[in-house]
Protein backbone atom coordinates (compact mmCIF):
# COMPACT_ATOMS: atom_id res chain seq x y z
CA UNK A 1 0.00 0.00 0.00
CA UNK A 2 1.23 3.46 -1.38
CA UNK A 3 1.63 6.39 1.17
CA UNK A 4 -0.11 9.77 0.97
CA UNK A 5 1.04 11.71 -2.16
CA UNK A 6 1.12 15.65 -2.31
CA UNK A 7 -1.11 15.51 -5.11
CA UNK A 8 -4.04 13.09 -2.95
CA UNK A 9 -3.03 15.16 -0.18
CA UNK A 10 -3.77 18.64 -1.61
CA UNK A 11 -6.44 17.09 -3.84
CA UNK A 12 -4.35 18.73 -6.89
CA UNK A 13 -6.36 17.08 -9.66
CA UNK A 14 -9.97 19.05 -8.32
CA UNK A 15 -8.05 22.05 -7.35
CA UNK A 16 -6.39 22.29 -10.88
CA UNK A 17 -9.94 21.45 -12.78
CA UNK A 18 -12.20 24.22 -11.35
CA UNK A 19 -11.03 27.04 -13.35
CA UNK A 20 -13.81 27.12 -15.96
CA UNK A 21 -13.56 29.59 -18.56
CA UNK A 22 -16.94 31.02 -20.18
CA UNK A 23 -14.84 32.25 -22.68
CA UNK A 24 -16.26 29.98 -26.35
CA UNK A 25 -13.43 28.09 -27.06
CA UNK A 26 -13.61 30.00 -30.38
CA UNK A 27 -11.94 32.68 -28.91
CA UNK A 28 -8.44 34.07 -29.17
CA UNK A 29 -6.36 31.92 -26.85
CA UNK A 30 -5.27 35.65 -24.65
CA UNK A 31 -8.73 36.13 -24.18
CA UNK A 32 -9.27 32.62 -22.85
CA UNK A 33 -5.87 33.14 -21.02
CA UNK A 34 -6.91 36.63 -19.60
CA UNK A 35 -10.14 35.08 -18.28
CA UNK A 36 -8.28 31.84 -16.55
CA UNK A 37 -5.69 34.15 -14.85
CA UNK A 38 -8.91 36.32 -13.30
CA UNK A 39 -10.19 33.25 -12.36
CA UNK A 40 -7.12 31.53 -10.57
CA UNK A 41 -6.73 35.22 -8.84
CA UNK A 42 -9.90 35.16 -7.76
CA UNK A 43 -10.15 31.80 -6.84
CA UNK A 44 -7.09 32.38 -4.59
CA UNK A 45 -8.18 35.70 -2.84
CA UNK A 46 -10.99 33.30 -1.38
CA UNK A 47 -8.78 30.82 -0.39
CA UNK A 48 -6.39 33.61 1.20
CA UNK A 49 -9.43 34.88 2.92
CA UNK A 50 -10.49 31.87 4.38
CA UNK A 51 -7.24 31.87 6.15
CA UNK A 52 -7.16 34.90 6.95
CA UNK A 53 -10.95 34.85 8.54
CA UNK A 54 -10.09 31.58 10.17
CA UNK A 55 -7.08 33.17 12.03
CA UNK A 56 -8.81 36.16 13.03
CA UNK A 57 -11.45 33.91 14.84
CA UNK A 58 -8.98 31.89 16.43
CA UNK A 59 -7.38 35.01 17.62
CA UNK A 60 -10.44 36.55 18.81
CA UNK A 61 -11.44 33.29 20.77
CA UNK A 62 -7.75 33.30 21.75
CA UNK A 63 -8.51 36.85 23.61
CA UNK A 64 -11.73 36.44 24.83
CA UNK A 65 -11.80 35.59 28.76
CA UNK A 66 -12.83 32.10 29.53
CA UNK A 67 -16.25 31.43 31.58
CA UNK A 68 -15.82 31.54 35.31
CA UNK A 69 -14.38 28.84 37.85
CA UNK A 70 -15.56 28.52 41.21
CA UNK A 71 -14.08 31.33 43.02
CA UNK A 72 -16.38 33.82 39.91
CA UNK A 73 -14.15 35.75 38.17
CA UNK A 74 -13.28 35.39 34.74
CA UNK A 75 -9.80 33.53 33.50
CA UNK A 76 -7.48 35.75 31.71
CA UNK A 77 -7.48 34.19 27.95
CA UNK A 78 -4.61 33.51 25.84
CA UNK A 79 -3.46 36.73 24.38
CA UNK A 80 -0.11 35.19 23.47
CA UNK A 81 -1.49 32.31 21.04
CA UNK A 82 -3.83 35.57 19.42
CA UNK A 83 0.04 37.74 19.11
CA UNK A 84 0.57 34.50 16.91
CA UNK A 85 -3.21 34.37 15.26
CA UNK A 86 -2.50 37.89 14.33
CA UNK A 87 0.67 38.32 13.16
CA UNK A 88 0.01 35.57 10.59
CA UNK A 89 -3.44 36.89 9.56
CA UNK A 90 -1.44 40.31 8.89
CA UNK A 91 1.09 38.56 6.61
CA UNK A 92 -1.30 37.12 4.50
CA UNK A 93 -3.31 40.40 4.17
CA UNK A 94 0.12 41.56 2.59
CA UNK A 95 -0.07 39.00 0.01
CA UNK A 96 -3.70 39.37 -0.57
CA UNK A 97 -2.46 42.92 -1.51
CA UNK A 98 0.15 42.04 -3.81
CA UNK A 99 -1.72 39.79 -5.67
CA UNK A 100 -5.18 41.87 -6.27
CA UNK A 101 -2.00 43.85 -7.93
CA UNK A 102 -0.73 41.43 -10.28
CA UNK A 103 -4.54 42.07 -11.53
CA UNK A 104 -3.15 45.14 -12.91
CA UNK A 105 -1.56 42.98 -15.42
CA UNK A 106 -4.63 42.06 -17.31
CA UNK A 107 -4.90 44.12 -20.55
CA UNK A 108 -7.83 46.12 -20.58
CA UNK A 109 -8.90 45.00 -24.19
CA UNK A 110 -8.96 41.51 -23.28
CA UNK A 111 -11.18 41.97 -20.18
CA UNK A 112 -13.45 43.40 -22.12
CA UNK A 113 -13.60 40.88 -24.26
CA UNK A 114 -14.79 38.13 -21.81
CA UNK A 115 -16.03 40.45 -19.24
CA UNK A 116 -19.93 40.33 -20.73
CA UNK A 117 -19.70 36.34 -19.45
CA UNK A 118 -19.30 37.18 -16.36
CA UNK A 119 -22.88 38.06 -16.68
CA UNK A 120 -24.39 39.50 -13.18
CA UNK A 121 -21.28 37.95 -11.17
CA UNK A 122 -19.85 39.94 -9.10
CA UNK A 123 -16.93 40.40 -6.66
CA UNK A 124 -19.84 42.00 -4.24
CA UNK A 125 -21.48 39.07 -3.57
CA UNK A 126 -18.33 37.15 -1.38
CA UNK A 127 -19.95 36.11 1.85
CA UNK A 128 -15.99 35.86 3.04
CA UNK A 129 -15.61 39.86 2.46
CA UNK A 130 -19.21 40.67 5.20
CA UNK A 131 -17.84 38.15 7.49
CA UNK A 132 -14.12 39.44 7.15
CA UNK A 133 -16.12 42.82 7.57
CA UNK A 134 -17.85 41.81 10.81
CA UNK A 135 -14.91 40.47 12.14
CA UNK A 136 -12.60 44.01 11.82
CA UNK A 137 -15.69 46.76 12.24
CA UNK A 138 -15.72 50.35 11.60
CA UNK A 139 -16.00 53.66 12.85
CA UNK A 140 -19.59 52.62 14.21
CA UNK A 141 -19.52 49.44 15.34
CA UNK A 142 -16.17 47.54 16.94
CA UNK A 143 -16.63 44.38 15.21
CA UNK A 144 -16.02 41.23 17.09
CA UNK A 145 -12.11 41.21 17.39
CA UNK A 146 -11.91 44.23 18.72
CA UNK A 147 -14.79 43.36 21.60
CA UNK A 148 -12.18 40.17 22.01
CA UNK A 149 -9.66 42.81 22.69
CA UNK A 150 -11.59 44.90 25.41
CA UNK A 151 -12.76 42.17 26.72
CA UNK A 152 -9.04 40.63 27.57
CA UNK A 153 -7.66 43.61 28.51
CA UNK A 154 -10.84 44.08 31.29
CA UNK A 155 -9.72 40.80 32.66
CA UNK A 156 -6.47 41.49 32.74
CA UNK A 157 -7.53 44.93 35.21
CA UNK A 158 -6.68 47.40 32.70
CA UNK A 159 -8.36 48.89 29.28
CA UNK A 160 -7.42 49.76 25.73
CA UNK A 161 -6.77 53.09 27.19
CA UNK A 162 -4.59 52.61 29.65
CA UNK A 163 -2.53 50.02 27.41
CA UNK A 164 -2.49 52.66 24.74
CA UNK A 165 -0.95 54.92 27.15
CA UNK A 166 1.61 52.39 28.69
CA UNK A 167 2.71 51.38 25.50
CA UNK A 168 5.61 48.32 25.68
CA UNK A 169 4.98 48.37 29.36
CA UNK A 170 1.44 46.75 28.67
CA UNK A 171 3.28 43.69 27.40
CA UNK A 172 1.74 41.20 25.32
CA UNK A 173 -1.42 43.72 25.26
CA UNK A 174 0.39 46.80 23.51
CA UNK A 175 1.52 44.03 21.14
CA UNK A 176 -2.09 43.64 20.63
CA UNK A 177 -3.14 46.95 19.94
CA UNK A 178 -0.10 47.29 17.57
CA UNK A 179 -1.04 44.39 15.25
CA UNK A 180 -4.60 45.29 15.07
CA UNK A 181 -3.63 48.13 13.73
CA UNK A 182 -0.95 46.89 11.47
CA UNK A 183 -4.14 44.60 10.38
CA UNK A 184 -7.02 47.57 9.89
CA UNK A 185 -3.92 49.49 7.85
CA UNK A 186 -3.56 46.37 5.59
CA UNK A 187 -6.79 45.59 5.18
CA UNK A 188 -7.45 49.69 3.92
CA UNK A 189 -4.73 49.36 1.34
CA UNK A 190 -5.97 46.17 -0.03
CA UNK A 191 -9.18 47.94 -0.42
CA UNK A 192 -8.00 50.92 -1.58
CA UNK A 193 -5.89 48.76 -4.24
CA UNK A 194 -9.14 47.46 -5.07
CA UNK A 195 -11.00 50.90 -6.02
CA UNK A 196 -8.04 51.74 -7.75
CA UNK A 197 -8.22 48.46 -10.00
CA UNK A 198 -11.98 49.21 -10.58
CA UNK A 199 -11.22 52.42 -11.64
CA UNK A 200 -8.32 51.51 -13.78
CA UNK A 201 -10.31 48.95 -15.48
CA UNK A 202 -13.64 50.81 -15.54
CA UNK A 203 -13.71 54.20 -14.80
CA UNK A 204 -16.79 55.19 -14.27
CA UNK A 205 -19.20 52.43 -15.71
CA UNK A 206 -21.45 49.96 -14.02
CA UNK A 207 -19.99 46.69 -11.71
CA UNK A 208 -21.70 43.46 -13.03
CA UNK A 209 -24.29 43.19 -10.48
CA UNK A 210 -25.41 46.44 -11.79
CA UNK A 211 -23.66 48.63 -8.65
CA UNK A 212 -22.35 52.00 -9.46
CA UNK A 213 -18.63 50.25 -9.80
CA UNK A 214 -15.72 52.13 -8.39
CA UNK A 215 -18.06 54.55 -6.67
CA UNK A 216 -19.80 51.74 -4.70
CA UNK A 217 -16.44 50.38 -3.24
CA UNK A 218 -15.68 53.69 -2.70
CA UNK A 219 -18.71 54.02 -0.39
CA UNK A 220 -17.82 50.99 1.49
CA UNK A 221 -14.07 52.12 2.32
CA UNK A 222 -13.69 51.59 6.16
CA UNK A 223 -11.39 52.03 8.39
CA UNK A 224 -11.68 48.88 10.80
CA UNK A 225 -11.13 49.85 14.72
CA UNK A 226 -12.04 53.39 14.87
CA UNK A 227 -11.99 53.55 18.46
CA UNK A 228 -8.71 52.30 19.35
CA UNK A 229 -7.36 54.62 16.56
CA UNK A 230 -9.63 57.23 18.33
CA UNK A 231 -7.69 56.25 22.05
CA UNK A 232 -4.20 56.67 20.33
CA UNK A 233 -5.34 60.35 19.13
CA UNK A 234 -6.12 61.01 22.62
CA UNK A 235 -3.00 59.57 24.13
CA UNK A 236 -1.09 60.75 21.48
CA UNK A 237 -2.59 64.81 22.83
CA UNK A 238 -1.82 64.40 26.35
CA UNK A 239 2.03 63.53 25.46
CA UNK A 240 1.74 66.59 23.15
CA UNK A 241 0.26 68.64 25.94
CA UNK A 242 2.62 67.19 28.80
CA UNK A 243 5.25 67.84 26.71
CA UNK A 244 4.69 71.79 25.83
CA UNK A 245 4.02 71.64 29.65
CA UNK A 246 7.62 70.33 30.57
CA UNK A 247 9.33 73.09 27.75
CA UNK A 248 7.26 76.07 29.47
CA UNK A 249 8.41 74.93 33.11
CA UNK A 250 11.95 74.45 31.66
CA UNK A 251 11.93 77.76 29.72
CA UNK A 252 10.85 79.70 32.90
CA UNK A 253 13.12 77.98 35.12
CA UNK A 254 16.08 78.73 33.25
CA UNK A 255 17.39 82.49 34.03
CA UNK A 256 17.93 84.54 31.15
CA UNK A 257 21.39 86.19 29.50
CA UNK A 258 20.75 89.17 31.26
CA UNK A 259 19.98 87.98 34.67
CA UNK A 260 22.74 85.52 34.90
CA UNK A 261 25.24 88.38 34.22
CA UNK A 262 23.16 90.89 36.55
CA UNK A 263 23.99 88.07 39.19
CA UNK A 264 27.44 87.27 38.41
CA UNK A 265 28.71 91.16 38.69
């Protein structure tokens, strides 16, 4: 008996026969080509997202405080496993980036050519891009990770504030904070990337589904954890203030040209 192959084990054959062209075979073989590599980059930003949604979960279970024992109070979760969670989910982000890029690379003649086949599909309609959505939040609501986040840092006797002013003092929390944020700032330039394909390839004419096309994603640009962005602003105007504060008490403290040689004659 045969051991496990990579190609049983990665199911090679299905993954490699599910990138079906509507293109008529008829076709010029670049338009059939153009319409296999949107497909295959397509097909990939799902699988990337998967990934990426499934380690976001993780991390936000990861954070969350477990259920009570005996004595009441809530167990301190595992903020250390979501550090790891996180800082992989960020990475991939990255390459979800980079390759909604290579999409640049599809020449706008040949799109249009097998663009009609696409018929009403549209990008718009990935349940993975609401649940990634849900998962990060916005200015109005905080979205689940970020409640995972509160949430630890509660149990752990502080909040988002007071780790946002500690800083590396907060530990494993300020490490936290930071990769949320390095997360919110990825996710915003894949998004961005992705108006700016739309309105490369499109300008101003209709998405497939019959949206308004770059102007709709445009619309739904967010900026995922608005409050802890919000708390940094703060924190970031008290150093500012404590600062000028210091100068002014230094400044008046120290004697002028004048007076010092008043004093030394």
């Amino acid at each position: 008996m045969s051991g496990l192959t990579y190609r049983d084990y990665l199911r090679i054959d299905s993954l490699l026969s599910i990138q079906d062209t509507r293109t008529p075979e008829t076709a010029d073989t670049a338009v059939i080509l153009a319409e296999h590599f949107f497909i295959v980059a397509h097909q990939a930003s799902e699988l990337w997202l998967k990934q990426i949604i499934a380690d976001l979960s993780a991390a936000a279970e990861s954070l969350a405080p477990k259920k009570p024992g005996d004595d009441g109070e809530l167990d301190a979760g595992e903020p250390e496993l979501g550090v790891e969670y996180l800082s992989r989910a960020n990475d991939v982000l990255l390459v979800l980036h980079e390759q909604l890029i290579t999409l640049e690379k599809l020449p706008l003649r040949l799109f249009a050519e097998f663009r009609p086949y696409l018929d009403t599909a549209s990008g718009a309609e990935s349940a993975q891009f609401k649940v990634l959505s849900n998962l990060l939040g916005d200015d109005e609501r905080p979205g689940e990770l970020y409640e995972a986040f509160c949430a630890a840092t509660a149990a752990a006797g502080t909040s988002v504030a007071e780790v946002c002013r500690d800083g590396v003092r907060s530990g494993v929390h300020h490490r936290v904070a930071e990769l949320l944020l390095d997360i919110g700032n990825a996710y915003w330039r894949w998004k961005v990337a992705h108006l700016g394909l739309m309105s490369r390839s499109l300008g101003q004419q209709l998405g497939t589904a019959g949206s308004t096309g770059a102007m709709y994603l445009a619309g739904r640009l967010t900026m995922p954890f608005g409050e802890l962005r919000k708390l940094r602003g703060e924190v970031h105007a008290q150093f500012a203030a404590e600062h000028s504060e210091r100068s002014a008490a230094d400044h008046t403290a120290r004697p002028t040209a004048g007076h010092s040689e008043q004093t030394a004659a």
